[in-house]
C-alpha atoms as a PDB file:
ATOM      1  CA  UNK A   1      91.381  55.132  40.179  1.00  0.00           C
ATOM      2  CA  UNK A   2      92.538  58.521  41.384  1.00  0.00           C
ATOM      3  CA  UNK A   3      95.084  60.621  40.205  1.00  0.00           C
ATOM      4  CA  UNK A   4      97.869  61.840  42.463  1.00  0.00           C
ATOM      5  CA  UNK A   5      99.805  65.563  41.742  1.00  0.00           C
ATOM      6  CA  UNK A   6     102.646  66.775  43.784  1.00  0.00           C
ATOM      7  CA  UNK A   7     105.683  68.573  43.762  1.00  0.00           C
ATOM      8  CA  UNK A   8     108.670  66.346  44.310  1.00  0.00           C
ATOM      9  CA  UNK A   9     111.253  66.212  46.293  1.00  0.00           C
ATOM     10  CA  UNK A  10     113.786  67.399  43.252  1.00  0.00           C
ATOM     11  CA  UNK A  11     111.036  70.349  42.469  1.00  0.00           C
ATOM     12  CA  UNK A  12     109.300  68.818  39.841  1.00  0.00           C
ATOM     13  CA  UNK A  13     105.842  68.105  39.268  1.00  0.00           C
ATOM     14  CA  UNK A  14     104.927  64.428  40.072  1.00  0.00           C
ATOM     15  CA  UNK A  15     101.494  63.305  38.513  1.00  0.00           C
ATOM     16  CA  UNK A  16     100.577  59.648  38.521  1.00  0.00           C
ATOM     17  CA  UNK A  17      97.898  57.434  38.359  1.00  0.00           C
ATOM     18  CA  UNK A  18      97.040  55.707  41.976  1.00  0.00           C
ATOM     19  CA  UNK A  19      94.934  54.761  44.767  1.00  0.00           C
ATOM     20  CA  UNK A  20      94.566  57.159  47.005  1.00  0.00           C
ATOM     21  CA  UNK A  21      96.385  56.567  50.762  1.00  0.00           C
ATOM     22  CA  UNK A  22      96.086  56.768  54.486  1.00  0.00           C
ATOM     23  CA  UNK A  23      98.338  59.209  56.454  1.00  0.00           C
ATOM     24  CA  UNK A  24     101.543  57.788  57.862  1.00  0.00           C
ATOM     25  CA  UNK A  25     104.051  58.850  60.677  1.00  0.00           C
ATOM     26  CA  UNK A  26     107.152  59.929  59.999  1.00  0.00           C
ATOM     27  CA  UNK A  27     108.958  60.348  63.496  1.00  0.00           C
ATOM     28  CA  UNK A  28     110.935  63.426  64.610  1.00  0.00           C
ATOM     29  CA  UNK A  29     109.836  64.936  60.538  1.00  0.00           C
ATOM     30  CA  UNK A  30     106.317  65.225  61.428  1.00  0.00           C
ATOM     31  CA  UNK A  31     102.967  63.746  60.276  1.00  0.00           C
ATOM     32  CA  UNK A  32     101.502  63.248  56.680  1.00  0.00           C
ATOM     33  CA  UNK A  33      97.786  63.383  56.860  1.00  0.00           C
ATOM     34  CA  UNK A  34      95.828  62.598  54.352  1.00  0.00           C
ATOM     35  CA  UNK A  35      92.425  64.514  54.462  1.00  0.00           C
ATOM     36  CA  UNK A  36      89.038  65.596  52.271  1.00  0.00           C
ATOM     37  CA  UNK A  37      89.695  67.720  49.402  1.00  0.00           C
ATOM     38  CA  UNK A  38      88.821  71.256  50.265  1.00  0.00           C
ATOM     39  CA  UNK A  39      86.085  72.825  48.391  1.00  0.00           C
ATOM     40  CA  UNK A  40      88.270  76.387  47.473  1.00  0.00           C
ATOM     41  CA  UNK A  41      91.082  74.465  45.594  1.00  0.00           C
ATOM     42  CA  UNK A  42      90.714  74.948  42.301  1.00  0.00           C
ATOM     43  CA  UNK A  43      90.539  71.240  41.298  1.00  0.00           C
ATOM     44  CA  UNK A  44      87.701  70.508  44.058  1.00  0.00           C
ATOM     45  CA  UNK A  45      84.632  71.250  41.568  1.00  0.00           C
ATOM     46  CA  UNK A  46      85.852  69.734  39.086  1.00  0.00           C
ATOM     47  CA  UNK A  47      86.021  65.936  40.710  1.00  0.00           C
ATOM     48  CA  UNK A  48      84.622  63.457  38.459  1.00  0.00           C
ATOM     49  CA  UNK A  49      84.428  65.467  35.163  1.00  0.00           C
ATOM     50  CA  UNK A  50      86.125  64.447  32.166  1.00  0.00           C
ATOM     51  CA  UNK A  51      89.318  65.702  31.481  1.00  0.00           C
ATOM     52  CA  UNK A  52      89.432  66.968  27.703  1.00  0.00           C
ATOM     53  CA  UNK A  53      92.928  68.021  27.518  1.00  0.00           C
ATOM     54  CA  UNK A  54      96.635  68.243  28.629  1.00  0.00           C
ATOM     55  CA  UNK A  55      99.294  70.341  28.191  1.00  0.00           C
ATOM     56  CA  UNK A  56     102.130  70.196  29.938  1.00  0.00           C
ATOM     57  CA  UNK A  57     105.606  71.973  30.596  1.00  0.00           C
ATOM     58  CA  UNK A  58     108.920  70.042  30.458  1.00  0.00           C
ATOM     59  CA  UNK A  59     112.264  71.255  31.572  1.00  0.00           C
ATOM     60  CA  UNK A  60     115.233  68.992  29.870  1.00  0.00           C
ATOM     61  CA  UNK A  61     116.947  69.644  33.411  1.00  0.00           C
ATOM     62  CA  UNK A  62     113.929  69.113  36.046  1.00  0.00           C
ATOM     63  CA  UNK A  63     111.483  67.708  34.094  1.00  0.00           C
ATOM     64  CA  UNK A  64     107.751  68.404  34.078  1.00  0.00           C
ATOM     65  CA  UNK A  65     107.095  71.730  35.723  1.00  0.00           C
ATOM     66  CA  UNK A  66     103.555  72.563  34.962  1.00  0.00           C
ATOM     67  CA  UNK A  67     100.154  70.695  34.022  1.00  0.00           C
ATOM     68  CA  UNK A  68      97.493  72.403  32.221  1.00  0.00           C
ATOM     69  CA  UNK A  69      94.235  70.377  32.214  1.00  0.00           C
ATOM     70  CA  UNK A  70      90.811  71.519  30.126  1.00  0.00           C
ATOM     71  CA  UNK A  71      87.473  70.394  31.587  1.00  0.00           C
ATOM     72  CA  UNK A  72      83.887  71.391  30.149  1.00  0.00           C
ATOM     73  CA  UNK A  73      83.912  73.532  33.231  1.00  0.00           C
ATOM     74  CA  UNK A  74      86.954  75.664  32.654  1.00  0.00           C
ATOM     75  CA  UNK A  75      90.813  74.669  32.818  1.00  0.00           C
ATOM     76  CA  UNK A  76      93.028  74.234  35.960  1.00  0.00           C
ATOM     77  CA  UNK A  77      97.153  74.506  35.778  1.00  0.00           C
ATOM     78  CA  UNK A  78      98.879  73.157  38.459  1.00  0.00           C
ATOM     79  CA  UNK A  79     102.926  73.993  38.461  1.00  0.00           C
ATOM     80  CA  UNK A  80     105.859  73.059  41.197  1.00  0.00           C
ATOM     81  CA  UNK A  81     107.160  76.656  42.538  1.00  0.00           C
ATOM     82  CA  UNK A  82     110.051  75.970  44.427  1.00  0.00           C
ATOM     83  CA  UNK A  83     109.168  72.369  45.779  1.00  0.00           C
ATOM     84  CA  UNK A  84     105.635  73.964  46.323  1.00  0.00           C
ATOM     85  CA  UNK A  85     102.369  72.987  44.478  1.00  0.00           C
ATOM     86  CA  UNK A  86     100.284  75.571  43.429  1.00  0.00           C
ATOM     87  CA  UNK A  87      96.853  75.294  41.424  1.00  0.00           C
ATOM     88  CA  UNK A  88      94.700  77.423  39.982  1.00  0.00           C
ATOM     89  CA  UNK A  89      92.030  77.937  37.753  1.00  0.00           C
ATOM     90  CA  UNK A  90      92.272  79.071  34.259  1.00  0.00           C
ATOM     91  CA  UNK A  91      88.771  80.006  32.864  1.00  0.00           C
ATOM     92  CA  UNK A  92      85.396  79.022  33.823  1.00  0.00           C
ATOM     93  CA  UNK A  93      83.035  78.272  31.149  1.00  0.00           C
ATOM     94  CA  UNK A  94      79.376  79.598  32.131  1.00  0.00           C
END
């Protein structure tokens, strides 16, 4: 099982448990490819560790808005900035 984060559509920040899928065509609004993970996000390295912990930030309004997850390897937060996901790592454990 994989785990799927996004930013929504409404802004917020989608995470679910799920399978991960093929690319799909969506006419004149373009193309969603679906492609390797790339080895500079912060989340790359960390592929089949454990995760430890999980904080997260709620909005009453928007819902969840941020993630913060601890591996034995350091902690990644991933937020929704403006319908944009953005990750990044916390700390790095040596």
């Amino acid at each position: 099982m994989s785990t799927h984060i996004m930013s929504g559509t409404d802004w917020c920040l989608v995470v679910e448990a799920s399978e991960p899928y093929k690319g799909y065509d969506m006419g004149g609004w373009g193309r969603i490819d679906v492609r390797p993970v790339d080895e500079e996000t912060p989340l790359a390295s960390r592929i089949g560790e454990v995760v430890l912990g999980v904080r997260e930030d709620w909005e009453p309004l928007t819902g969840r808005m941020g993630l913060e997850m601890d591996f034995a390897s350091g902690s990644v937060r991933c937020e929704s900035w403006s319908g944009d996901l953005r990750t990044r790592a916390i700390c790095s454990m040596p």
